[in-house]
Protein backbone atom coordinates (compact mmCIF):
# COMPACT_ATOMS: atom_id res chain seq x y z
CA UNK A 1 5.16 -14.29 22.54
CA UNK A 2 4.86 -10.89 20.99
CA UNK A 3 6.82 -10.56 17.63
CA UNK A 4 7.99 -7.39 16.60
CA UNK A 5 5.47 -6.80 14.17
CA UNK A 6 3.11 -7.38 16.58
CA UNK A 7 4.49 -4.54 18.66
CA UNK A 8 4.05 -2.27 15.88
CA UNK A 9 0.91 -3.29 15.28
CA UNK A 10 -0.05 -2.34 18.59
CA UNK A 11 1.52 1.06 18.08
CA UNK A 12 -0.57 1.63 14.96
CA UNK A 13 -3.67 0.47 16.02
CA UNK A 14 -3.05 2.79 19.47
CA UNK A 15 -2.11 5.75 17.51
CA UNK A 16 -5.27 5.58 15.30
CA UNK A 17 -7.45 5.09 18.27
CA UNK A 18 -5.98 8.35 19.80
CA UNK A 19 -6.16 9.98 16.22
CA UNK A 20 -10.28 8.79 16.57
CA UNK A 21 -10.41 10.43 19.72
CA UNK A 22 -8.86 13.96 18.75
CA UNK A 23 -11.52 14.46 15.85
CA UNK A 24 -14.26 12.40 17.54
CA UNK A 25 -16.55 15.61 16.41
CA UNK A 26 -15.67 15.53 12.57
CA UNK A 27 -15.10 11.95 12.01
CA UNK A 28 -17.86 9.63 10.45
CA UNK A 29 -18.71 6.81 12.83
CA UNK A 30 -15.99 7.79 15.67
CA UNK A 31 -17.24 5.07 17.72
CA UNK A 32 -17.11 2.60 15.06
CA UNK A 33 -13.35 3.43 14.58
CA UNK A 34 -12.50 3.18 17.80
CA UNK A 35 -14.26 -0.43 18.69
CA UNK A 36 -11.89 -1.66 15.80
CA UNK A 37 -8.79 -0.35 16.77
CA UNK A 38 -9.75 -1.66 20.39
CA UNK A 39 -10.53 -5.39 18.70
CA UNK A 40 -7.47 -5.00 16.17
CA UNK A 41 -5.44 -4.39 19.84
CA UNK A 42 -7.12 -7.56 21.50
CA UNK A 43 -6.79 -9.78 18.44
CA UNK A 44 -2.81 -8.63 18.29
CA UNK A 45 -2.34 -9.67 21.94
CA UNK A 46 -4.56 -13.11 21.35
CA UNK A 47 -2.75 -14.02 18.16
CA UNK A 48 0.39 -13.76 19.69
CA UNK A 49 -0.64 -16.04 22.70
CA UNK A 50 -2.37 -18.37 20.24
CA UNK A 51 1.48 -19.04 19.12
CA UNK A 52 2.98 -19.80 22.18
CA UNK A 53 3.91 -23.20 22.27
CA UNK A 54 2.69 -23.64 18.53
CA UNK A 55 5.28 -24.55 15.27
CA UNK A 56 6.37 -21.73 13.90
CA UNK A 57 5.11 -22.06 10.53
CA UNK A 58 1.28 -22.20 12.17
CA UNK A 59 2.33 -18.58 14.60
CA UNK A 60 3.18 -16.93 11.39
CA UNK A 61 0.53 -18.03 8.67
CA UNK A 62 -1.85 -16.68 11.69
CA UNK A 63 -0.52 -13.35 11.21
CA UNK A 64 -0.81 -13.11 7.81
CA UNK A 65 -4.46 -14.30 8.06
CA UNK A 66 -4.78 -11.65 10.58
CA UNK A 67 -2.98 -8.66 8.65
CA UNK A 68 -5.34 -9.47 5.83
CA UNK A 69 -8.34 -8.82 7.70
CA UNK A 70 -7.04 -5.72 9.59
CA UNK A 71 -4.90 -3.79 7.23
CA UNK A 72 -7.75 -3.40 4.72
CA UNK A 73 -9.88 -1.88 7.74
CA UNK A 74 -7.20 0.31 9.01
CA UNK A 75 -6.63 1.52 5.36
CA UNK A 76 -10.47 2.67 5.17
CA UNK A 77 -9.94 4.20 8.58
CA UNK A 78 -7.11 6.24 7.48
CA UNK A 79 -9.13 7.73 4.57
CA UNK A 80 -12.09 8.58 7.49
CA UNK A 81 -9.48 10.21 9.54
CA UNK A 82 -7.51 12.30 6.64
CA UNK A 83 -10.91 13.30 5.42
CA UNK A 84 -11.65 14.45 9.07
CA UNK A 85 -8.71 16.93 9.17
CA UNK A 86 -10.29 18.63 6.49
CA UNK A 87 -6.85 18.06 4.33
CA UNK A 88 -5.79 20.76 1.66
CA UNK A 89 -5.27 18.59 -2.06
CA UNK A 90 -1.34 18.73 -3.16
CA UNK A 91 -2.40 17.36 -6.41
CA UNK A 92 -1.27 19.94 -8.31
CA UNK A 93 1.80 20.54 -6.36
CA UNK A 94 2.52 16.79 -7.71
CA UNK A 95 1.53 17.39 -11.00
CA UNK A 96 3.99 20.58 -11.06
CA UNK A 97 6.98 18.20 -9.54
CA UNK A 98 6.19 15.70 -12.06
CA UNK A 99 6.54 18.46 -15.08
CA UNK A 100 9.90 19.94 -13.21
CA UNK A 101 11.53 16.47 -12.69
CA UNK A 102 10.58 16.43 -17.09
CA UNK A 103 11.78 18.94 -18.04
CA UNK A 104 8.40 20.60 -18.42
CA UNK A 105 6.33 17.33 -19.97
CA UNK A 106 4.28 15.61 -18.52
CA UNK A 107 4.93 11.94 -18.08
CA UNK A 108 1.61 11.09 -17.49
CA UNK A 109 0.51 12.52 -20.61
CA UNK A 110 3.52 11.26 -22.08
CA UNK A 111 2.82 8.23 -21.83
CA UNK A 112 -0.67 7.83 -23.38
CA UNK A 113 1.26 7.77 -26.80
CA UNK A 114 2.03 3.67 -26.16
CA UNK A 115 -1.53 3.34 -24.67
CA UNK A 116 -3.13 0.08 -26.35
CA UNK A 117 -6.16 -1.78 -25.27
CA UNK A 118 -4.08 -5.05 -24.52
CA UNK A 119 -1.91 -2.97 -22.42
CA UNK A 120 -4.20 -1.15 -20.60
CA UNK A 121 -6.03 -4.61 -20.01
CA UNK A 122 -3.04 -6.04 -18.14
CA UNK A 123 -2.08 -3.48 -16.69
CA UNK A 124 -5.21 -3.06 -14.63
CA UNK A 125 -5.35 -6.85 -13.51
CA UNK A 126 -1.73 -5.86 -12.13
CA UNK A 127 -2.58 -3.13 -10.38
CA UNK A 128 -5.45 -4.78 -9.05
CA UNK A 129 -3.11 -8.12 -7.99
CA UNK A 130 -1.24 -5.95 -5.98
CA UNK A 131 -3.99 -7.01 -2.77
CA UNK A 132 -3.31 -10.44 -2.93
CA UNK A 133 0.46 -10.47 -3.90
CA UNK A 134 1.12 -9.26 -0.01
CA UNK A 135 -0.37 -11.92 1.75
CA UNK A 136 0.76 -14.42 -0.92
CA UNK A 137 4.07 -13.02 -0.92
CA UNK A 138 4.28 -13.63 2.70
CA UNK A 139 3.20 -17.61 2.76
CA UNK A 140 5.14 -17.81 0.01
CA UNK A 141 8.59 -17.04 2.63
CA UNK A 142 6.69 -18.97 5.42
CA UNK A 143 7.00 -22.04 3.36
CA UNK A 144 10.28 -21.16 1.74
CA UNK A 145 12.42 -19.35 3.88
CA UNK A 146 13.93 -19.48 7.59
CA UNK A 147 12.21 -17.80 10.44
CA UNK A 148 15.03 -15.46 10.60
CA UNK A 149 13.80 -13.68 7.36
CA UNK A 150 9.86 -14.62 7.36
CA UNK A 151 9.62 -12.39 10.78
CA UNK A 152 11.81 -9.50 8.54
CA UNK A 153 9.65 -9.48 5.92
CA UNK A 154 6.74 -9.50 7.91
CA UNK A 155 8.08 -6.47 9.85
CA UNK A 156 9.10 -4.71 6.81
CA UNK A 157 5.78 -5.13 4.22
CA UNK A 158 3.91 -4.01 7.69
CA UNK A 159 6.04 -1.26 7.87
CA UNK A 160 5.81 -0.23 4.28
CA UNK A 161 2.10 -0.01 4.31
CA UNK A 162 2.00 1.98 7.46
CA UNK A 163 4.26 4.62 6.85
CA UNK A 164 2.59 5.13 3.18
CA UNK A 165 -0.27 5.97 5.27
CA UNK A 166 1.78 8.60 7.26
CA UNK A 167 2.49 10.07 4.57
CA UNK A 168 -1.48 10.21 3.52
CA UNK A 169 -1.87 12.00 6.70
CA UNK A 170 1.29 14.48 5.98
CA UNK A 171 0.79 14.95 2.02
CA UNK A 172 -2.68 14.47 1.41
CA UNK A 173 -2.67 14.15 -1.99
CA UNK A 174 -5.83 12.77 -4.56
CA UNK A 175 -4.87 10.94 -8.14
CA UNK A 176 -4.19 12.05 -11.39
CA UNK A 177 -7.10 9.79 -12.46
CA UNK A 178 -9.54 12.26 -10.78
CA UNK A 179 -8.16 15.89 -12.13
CA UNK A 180 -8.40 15.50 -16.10
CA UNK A 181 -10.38 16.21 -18.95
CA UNK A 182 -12.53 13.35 -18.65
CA UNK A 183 -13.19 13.63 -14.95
CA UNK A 184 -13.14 10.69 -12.17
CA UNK A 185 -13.97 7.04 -13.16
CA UNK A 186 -16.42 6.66 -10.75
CA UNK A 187 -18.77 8.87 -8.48
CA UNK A 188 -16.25 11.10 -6.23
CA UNK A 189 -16.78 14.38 -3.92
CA UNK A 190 -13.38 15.85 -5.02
CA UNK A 191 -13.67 18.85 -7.69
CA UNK A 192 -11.46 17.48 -10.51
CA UNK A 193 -8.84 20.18 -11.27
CA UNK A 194 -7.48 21.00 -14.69
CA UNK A 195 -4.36 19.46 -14.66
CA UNK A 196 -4.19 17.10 -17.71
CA UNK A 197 -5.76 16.37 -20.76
CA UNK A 198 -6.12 12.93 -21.98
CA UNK A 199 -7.24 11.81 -25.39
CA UNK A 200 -9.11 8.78 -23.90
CA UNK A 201 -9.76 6.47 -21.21
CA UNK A 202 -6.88 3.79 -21.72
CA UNK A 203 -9.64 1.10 -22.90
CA UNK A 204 -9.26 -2.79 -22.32
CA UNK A 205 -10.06 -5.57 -24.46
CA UNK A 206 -12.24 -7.15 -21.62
CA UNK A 207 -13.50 -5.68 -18.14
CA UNK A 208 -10.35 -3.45 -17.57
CA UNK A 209 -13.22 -0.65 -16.90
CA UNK A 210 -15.06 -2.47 -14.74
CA UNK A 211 -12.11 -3.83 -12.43
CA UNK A 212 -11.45 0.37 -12.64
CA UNK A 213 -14.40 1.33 -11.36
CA UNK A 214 -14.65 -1.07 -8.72
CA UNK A 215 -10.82 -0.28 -7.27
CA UNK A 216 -11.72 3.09 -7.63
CA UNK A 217 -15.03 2.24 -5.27
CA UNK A 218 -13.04 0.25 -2.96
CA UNK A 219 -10.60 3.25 -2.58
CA UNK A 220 -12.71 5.26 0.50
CA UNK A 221 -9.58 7.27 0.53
CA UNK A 222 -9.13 9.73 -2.06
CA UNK A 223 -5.63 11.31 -1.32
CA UNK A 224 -4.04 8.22 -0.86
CA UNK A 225 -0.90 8.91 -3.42
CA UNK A 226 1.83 10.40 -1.40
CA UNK A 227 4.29 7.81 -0.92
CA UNK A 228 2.66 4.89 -3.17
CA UNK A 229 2.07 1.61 -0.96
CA UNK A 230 1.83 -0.47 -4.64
CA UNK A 231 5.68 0.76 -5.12
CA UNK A 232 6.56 -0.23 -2.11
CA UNK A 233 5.26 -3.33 -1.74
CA UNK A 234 6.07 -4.37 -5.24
CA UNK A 235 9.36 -3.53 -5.05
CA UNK A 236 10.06 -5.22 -1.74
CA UNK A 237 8.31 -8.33 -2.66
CA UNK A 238 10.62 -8.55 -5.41
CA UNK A 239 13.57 -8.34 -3.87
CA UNK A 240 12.81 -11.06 -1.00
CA UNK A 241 11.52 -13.45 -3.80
CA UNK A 242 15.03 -13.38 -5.13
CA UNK A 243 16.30 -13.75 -1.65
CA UNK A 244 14.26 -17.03 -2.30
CA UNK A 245 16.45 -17.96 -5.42
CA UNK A 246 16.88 -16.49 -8.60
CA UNK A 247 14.06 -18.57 -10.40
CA UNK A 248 11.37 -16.79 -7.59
CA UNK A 249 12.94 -13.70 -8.28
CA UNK A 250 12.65 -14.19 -12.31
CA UNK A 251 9.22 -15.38 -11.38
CA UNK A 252 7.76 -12.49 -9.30
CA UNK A 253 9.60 -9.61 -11.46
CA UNK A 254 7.18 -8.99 -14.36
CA UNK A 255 4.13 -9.09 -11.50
CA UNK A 256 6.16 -5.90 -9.16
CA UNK A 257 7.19 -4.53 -12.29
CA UNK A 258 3.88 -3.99 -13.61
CA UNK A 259 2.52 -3.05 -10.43
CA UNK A 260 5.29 -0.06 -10.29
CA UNK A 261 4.15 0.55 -14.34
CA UNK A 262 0.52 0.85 -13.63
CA UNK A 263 0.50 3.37 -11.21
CA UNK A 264 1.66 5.66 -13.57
CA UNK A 265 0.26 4.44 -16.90
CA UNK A 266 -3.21 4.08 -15.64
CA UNK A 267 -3.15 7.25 -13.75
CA UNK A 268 -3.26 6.44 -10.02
CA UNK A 269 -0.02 7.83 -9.42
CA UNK A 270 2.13 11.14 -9.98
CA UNK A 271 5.97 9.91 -10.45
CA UNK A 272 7.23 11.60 -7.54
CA UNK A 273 4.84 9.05 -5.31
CA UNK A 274 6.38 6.49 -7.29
CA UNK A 275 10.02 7.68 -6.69
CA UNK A 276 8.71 8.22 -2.57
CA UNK A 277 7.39 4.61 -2.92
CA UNK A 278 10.71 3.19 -4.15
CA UNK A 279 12.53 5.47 -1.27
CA UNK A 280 9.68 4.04 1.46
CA UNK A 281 11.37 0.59 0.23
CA UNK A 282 14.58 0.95 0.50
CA UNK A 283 13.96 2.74 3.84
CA UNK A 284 11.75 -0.56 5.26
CA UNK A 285 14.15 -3.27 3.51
CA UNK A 286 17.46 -1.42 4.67
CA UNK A 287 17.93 0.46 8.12
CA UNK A 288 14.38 0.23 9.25
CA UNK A 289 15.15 -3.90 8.76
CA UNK A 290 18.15 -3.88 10.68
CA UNK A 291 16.41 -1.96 13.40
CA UNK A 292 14.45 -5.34 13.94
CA UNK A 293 17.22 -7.42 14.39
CA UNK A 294 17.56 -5.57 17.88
CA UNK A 295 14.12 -6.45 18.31
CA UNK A 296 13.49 -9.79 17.50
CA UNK A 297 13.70 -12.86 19.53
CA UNK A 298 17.54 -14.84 19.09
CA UNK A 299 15.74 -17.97 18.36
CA UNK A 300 14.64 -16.65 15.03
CA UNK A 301 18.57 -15.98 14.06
CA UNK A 302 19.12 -19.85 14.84
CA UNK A 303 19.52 -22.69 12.49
């Protein structure tokens, strides 16, 4: 039985197969793309059959283990494809917001007057957690909560992530980490621009640089800013672990809440992606929820 999310999956992974096709001639590895997103398509339709007849709790922890795999992939295919359409940088256009919505300061910059080593430290390991807290998030509710709201939150976390990249593809947009004084934290074939200038690095007190350079590795995708999935996500895994109970809620808070933080104090975000991030979350957790109630099968709404 198809769930809704597996609909959309099959949406998105149609959609970037097409999107493969169009710029066959400027993107790397075209054929590459396209025998995943004809896989990711396959593996939809036999995860869903896999279920049928299965407990529920066993259907849905095979979705998670299969939007683990594939999201990650899709992400780096994204980056490909924006990168392909030869994308003009609205970094500075986000800077500029960020100093109009300040009053003419710059938050960013603003902020490296609380920098501190120990801060910087766990900050990084909570931007970094941010991979795992989806997936764990989600097990989390298929132990905990009913069907009714695990298939929701599935839908809605999905949906997050895939409209953030949308927006990639609409406002292509590279970090604040990259256009500064002290230049990108890694090896990088965007020409920083002059837009801020830091005093240092943000320093840890143990590998906070190397977990930076390897996330910044990881990232294929340099203007990946515009919405920001971490604010998203955070944010919505917050609120369903209070749907869980308050002590969940309490439990998961200071994790989301310094995943929303980092993005700005460590540079990896402009506050207006924040802000877009926190609207992307209302949008998935509100209407764009309710939209799946039409969708999804009665027997989830059951006792």
């Amino acid at each position: 039985m198809l769930w809704p999310v597996d609909r959309l999956n099959l949406v998105v992974y149609s959609a970037q197969c097409a999107l493969s096709l169009v710029f066959w001639d400027r993107l790397q590895l075209p054929w590459a793309w396209i025998a995943f997103d004809a896989f990711a398509i396959v593996a939809t339709v036999a995860v869903a059959r896999s279920g049928t007849g299965a407990t529920f709790r066993r259907a849905a922890v095979t979705r998670v283990a299969s939007m683990s795999i594939m999201v990650p992939i899709l992400f780096t295919q994204v980056g490909f494809l924006v990168e392909a359409m030869a994308p003009t940088d609205l970094a500075a256009d986000m800077a500029g917001f960020d100093r109009l919505l300040f009053g003419g300061v710059d938050p960013l910059e603003a902020l490296e007057g609380i920098g501190h080593p120990v801060l910087s430290e766990l900050m990084q390991w909570a931007y970094v957690l941010y991979i795992p807290l989806i997936p764990g998030m989600l097990l989390l509710l298929v132990w905990r909560a009913s069907p009714a709201v695990t298939v929701r939150s599935m839908w809605s976390i999905q949906s997050i992530l895939y409209l953030s990249y949308v927006g990639y593809y609409l406002f292509p947009t590279s970090g604040p980490n990259i256009h500064s004084n002290l230049g990108p934290p890694g090896p990088c074939d965007l020409s920083p621009l002059p837009l801020y200038t830091f005093q240092s690095e943000l320093p840890g007190v143990w590998i906070k640089s190397e977990l930076q350079r390897l996330a910044f590795a990881a990232e294929i995708t340099k203007w990946d800013c515009m919405p920001s999935a971490h604010v998203g996500v955070a944010i919505a895994c917050a609120l369903y672990a209070f749907r869980l109970g308050r002590r969940w809620g309490l439990a998961f808070l200071p994790l989301c809440a310094s995943v929303v933080f980092s993005t700005v104090y460590l540079r990896y975000h402009y506050v207006v992606d924040v802000i877009a991030g926190a609207a992307l979350a209302w949008f998935c957790l509100a209407p764009w929820e309710r939209l799946h109630r039409r969708f999804a099968p009665l027997s989830f709404d059951r006792p």
